[in-house]
C-alpha atoms as a PDB file:
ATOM      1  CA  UNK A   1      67.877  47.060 150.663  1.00  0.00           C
ATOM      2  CA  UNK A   2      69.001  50.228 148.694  1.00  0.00           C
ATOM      3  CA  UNK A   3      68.455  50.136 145.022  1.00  0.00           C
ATOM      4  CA  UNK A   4      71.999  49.950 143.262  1.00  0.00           C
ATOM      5  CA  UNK A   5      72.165  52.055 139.928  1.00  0.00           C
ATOM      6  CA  UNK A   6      72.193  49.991 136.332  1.00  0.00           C
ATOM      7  CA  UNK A   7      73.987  51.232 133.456  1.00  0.00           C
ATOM      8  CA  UNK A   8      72.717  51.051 130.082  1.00  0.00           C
ATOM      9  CA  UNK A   9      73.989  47.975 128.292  1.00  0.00           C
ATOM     10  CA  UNK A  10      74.055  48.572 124.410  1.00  0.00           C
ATOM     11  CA  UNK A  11      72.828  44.870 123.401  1.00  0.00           C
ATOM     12  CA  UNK A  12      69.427  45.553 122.804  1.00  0.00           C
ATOM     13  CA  UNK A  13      68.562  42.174 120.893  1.00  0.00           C
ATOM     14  CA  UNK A  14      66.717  39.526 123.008  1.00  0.00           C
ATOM     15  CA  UNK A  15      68.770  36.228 123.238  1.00  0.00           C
ATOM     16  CA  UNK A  16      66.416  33.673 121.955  1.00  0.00           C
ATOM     17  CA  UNK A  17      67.690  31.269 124.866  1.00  0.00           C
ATOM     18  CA  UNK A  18      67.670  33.974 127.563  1.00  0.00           C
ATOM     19  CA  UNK A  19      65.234  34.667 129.851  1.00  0.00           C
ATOM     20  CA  UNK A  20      61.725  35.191 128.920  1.00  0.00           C
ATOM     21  CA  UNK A  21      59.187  36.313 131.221  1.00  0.00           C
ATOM     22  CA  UNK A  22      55.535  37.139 131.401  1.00  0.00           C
ATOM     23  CA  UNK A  23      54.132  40.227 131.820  1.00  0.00           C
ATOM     24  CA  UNK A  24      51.436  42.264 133.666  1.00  0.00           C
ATOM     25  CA  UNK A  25      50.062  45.069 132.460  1.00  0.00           C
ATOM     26  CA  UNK A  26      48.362  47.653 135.011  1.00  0.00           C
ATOM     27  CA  UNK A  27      45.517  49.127 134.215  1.00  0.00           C
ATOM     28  CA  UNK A  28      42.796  49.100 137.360  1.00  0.00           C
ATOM     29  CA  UNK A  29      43.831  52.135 138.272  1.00  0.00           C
ATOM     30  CA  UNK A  30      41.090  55.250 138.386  1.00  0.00           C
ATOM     31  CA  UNK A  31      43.332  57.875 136.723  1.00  0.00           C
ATOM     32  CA  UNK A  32      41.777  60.761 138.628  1.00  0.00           C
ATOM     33  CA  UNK A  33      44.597  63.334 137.433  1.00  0.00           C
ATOM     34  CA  UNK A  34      43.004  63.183 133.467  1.00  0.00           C
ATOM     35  CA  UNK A  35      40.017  64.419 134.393  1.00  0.00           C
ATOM     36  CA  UNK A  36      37.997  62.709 131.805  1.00  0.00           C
ATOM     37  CA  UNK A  37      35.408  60.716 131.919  1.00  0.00           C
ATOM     38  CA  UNK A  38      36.752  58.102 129.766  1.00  0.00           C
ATOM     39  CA  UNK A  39      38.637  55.481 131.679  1.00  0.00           C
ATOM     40  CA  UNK A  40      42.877  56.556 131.201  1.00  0.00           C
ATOM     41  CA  UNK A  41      44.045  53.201 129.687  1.00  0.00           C
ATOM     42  CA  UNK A  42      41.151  54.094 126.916  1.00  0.00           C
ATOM     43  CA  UNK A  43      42.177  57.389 126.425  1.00  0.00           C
ATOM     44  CA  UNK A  44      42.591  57.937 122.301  1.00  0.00           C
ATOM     45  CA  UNK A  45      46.540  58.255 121.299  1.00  0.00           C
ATOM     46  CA  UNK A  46      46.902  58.988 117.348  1.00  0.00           C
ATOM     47  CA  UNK A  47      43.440  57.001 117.074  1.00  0.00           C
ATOM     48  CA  UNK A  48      45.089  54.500 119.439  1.00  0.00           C
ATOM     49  CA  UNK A  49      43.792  53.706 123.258  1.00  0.00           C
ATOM     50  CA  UNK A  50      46.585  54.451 125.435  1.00  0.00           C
ATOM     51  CA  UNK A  51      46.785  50.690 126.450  1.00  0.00           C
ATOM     52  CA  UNK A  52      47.028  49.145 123.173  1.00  0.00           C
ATOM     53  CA  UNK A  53      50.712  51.156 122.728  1.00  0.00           C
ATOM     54  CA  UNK A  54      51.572  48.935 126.085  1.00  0.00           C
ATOM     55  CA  UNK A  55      50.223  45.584 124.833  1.00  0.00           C
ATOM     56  CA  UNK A  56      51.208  46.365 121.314  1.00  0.00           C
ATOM     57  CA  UNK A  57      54.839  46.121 122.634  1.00  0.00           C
ATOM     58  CA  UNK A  58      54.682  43.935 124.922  1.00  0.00           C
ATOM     59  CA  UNK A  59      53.805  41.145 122.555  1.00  0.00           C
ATOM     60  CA  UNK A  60      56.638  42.306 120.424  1.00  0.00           C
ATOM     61  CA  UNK A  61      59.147  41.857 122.970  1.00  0.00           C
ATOM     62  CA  UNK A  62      60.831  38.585 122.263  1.00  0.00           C
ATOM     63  CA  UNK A  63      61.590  38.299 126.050  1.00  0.00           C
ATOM     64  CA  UNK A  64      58.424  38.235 126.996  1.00  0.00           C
ATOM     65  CA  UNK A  65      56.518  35.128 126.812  1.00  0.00           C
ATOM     66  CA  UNK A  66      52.640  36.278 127.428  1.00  0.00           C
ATOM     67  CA  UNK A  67      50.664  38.989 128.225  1.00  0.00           C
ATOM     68  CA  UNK A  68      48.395  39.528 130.887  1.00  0.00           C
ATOM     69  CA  UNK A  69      46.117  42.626 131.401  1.00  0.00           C
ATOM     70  CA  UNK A  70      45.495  43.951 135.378  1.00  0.00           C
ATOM     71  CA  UNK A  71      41.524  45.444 135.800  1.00  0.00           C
ATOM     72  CA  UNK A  72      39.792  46.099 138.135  1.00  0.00           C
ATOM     73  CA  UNK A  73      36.066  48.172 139.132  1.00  0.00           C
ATOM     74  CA  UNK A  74      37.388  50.970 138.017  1.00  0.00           C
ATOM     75  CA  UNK A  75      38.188  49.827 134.745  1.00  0.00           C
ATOM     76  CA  UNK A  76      35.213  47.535 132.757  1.00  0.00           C
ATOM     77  CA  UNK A  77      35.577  48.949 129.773  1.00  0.00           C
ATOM     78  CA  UNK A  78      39.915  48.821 129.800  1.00  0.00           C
ATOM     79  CA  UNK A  79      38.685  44.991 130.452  1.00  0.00           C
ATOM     80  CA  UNK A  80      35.761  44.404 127.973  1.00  0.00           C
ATOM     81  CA  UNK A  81      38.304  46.482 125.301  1.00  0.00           C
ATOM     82  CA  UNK A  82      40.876  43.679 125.826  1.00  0.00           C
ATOM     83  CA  UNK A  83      38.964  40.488 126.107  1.00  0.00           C
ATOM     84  CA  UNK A  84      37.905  41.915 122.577  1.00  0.00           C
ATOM     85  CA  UNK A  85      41.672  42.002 121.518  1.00  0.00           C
ATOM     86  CA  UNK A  86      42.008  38.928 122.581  1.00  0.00           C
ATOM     87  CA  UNK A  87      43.991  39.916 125.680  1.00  0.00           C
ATOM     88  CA  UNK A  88      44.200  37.545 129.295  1.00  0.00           C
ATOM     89  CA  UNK A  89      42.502  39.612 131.613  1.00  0.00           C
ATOM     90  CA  UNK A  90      43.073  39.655 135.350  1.00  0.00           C
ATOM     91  CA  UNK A  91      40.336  41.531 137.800  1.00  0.00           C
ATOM     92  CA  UNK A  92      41.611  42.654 141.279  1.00  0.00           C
ATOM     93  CA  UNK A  93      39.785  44.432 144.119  1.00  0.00           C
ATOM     94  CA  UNK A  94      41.634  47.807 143.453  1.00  0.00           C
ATOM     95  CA  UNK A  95      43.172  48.268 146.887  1.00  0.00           C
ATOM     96  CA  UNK A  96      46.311  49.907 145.591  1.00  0.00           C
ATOM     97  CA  UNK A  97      49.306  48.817 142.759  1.00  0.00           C
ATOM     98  CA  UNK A  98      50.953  46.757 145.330  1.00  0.00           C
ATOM     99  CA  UNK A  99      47.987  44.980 146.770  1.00  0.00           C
ATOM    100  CA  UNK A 100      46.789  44.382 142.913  1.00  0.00           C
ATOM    101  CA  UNK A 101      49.842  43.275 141.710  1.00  0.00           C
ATOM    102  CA  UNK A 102      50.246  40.488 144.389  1.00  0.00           C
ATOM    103  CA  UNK A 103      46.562  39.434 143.572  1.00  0.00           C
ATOM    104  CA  UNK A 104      47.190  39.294 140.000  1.00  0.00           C
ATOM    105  CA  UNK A 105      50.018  37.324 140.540  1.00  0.00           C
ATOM    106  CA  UNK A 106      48.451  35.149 142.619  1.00  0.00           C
ATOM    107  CA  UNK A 107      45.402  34.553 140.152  1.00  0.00           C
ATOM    108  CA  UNK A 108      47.465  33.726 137.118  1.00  0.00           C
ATOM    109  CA  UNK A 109      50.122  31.329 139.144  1.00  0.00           C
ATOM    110  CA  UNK A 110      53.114  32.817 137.886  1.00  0.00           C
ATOM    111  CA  UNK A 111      55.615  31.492 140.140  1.00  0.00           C
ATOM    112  CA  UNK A 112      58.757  32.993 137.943  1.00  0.00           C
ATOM    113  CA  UNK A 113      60.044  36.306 137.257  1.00  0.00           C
ATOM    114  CA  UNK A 114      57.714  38.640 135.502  1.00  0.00           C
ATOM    115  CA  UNK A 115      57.358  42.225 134.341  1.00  0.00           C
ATOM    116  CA  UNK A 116      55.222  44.729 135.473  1.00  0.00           C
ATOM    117  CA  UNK A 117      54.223  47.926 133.183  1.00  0.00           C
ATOM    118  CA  UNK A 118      51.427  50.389 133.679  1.00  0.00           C
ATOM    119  CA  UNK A 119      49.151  51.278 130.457  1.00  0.00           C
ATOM    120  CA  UNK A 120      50.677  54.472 130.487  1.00  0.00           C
ATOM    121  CA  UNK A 121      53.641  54.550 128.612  1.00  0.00           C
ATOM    122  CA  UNK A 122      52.910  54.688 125.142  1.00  0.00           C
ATOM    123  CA  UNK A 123      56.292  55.141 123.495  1.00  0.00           C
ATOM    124  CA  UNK A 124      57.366  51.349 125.004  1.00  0.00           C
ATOM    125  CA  UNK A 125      58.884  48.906 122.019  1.00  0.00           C
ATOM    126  CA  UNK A 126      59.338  45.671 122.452  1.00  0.00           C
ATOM    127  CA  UNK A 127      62.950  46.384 122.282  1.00  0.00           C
ATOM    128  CA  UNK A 128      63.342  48.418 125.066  1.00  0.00           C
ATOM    129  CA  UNK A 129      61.378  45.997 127.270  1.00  0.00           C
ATOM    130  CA  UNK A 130      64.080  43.679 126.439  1.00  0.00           C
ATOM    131  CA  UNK A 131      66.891  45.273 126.977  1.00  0.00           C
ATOM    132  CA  UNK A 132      64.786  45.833 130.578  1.00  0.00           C
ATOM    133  CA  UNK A 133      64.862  41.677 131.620  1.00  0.00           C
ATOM    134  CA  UNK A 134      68.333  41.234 129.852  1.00  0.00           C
ATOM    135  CA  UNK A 135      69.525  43.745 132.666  1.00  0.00           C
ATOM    136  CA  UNK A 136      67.023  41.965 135.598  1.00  0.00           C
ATOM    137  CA  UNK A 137      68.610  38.561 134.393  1.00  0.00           C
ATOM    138  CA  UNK A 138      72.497  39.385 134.123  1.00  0.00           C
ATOM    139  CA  UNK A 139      72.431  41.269 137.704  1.00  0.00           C
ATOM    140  CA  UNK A 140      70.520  38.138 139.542  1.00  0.00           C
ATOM    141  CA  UNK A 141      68.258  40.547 141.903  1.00  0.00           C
ATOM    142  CA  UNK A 142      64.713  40.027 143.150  1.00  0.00           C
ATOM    143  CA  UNK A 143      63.946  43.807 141.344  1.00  0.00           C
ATOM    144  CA  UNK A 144      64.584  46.012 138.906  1.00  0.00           C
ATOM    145  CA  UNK A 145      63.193  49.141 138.697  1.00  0.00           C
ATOM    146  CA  UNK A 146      63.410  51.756 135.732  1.00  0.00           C
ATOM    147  CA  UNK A 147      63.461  55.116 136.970  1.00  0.00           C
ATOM    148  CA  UNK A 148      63.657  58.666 134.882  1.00  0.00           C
ATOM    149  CA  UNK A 149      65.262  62.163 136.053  1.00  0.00           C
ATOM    150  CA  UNK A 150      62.829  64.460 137.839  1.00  0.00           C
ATOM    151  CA  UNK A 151      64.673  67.284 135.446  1.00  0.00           C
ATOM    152  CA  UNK A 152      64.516  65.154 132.303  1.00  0.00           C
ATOM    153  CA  UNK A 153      60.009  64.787 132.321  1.00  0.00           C
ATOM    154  CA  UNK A 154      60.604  68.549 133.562  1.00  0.00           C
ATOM    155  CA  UNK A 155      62.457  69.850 130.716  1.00  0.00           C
ATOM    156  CA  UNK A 156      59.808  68.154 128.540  1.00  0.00           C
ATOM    157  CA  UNK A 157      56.809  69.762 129.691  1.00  0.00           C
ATOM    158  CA  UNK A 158      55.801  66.379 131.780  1.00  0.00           C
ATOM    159  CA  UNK A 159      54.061  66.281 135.031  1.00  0.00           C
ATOM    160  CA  UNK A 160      56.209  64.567 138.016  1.00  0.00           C
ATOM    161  CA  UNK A 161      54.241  62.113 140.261  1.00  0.00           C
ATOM    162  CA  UNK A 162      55.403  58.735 142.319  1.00  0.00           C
ATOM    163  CA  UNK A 163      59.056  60.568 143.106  1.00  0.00           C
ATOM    164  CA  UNK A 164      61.873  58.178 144.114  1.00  0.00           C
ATOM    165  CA  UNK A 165      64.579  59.205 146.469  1.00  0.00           C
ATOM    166  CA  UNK A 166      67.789  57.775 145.249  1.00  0.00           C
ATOM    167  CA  UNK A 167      71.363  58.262 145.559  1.00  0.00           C
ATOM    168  CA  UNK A 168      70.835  61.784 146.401  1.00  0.00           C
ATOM    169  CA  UNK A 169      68.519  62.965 143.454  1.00  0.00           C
ATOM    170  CA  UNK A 170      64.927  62.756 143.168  1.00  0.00           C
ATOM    171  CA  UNK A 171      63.846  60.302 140.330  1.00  0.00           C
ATOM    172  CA  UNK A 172      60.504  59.652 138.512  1.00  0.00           C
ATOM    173  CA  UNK A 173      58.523  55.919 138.862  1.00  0.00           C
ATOM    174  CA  UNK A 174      58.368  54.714 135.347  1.00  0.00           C
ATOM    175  CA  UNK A 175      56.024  51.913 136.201  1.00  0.00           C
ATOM    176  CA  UNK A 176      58.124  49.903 134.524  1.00  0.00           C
ATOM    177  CA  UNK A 177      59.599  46.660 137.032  1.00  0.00           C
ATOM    178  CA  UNK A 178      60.731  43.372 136.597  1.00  0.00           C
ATOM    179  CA  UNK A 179      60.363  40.959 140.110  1.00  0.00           C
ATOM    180  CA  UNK A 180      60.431  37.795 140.868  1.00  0.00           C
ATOM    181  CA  UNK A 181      57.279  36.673 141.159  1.00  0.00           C
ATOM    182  CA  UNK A 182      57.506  34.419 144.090  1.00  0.00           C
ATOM    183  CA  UNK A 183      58.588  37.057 146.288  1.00  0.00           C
ATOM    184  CA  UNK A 184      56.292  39.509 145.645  1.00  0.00           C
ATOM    185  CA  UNK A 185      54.724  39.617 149.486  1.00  0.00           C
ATOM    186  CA  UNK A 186      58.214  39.874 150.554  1.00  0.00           C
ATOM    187  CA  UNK A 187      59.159  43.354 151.904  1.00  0.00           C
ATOM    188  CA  UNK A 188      62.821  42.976 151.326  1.00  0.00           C
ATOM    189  CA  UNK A 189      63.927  42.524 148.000  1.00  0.00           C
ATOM    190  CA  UNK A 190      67.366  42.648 146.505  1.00  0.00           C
ATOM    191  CA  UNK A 191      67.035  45.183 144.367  1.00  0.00           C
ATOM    192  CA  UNK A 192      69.029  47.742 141.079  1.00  0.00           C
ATOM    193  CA  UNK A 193      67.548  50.364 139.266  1.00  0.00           C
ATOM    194  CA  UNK A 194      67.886  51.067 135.792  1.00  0.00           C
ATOM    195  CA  UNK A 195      68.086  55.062 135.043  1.00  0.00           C
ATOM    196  CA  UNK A 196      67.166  56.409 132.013  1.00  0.00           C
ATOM    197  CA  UNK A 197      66.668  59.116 130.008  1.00  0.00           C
ATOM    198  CA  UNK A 198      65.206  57.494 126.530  1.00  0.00           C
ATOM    199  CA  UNK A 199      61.834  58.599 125.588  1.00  0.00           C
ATOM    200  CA  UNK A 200      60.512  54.711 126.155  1.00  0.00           C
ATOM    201  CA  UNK A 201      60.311  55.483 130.083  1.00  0.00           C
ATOM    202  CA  UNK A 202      60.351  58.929 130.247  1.00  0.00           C
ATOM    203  CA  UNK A 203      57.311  59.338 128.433  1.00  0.00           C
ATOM    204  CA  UNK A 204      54.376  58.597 131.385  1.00  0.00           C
ATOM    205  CA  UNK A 205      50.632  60.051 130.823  1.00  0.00           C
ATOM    206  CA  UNK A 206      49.527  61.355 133.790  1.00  0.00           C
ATOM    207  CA  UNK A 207      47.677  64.532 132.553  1.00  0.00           C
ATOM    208  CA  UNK A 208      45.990  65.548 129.785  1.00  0.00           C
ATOM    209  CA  UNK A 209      49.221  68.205 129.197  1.00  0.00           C
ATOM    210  CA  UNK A 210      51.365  64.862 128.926  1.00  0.00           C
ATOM    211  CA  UNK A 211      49.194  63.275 126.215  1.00  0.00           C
ATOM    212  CA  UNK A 212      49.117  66.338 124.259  1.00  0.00           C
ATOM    213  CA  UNK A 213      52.962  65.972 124.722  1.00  0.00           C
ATOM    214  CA  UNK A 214      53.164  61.881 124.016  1.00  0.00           C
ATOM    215  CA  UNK A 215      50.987  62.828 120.679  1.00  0.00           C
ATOM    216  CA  UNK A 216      53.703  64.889 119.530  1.00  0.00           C
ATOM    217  CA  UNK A 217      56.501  63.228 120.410  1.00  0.00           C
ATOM    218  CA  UNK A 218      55.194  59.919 118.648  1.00  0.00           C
ATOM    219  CA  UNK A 219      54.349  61.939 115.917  1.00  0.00           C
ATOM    220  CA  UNK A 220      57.677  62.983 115.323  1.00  0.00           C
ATOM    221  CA  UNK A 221      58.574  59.709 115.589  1.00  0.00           C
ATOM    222  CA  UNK A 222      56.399  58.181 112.979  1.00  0.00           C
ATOM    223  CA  UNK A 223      57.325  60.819 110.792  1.00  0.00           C
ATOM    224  CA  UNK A 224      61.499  60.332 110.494  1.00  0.00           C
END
């Protein structure tokens, strides 16, 4: 089923008695496009690994009820980095996001809804994430996806990767999803997408050009 588009819904506030959901955050990938040899979820932001940004605001997120990390082969030291933090961890056999995801849900036995973010986007907040299951929970779908304007990462200087035909225009993968976890294996899904332009989903490392980007833009940020 086609993806229907979302509009942006102004109460950003989590409802205390609303849904709450846990989440998975993906980080087994190898993240061949950096080019370092440092695995990508540990790659320094503002003295930060990229992954801590992701957890960070994840467990501020009053929707979301716990935190889960996805590793795999490719990432031991993403893994050992997070057991040290405290962090669940979740190993899967790397045989692609979709294949991982399924195992991971599998392994922790969430049989609800639950979010799935890569370690990638480091200007998440918790209040953006959300906003993100208010929208999954008032439409009643299987999915929600949040995608970003090819133009709008262009325009910023960002790499495009994982394009999205939609309605037309080409879209950017956020890695940013909310499913219901006990259709996961299904390969229909009822499904909206979310489309956004705010810096939250827009801004996905990919490249070392995008983190020299990200570490401006949060810079900026910390400064107002």
């Amino acid at each position: 089923m086609k993806a229907k588009p979302e509009k942006k819904n102004a109460n950003t506030k989590a409802d205390a008695d609303g849904l709450r959901v846990p989440a998975l955050v993906m980080a087994g990938g190898r993240g061949k496009r950096i080019g370092m040899p440092v695995e990508k979820p540990l790659l320094p932001l503002l003295g930060k690994p990229l992954i801590d940004w992701v957890t960070d605001a994840a467990k501020s997120a009053g929707r979301i009820s716990e935190v889960y990390v996805v590793t795999s082969g490719n990432t031991a030291e993403t893994e050992k980095h997070c057991v040290e933090r405290g962090l669940r961890v979740v190993r899967t056999d790397a045989k692609g996001y979709h294949d991982d995801l399924k195992q991971a849900i599998a392994k922790t036995g969430i049989d609800s809804s639950v979010l799935t973010v890569s370690s990638d986007v480091p200007a998440l907040t918790g209040r953006f994430l959300d906003r993100v299951v208010l929208m999954y929970e008032k439409n009643g779908v299987d999915a929600l996806t949040v995608l970003v304007p090819v133009e709008k990462r262009k325009k910023m200087g960002l790499s495009v990767s994982s394009v999205y035909p939609f309605g037309g225009a080409d879209y950017c993968v956020s890695g940013i999803n909310v499913i219901n976890g006990k259709k996961s294996a299904d390969e229909k899904l009822s499904e909206r997408a979310f489309i956004t332009e705010e810096i939250e989903a827009v801004l996905n490392v990919n490249t070392l050009n995008d983190l020299e980007i990200a570490t401006k833009v949060l810079t900026q940020r910390k400064n107002r």
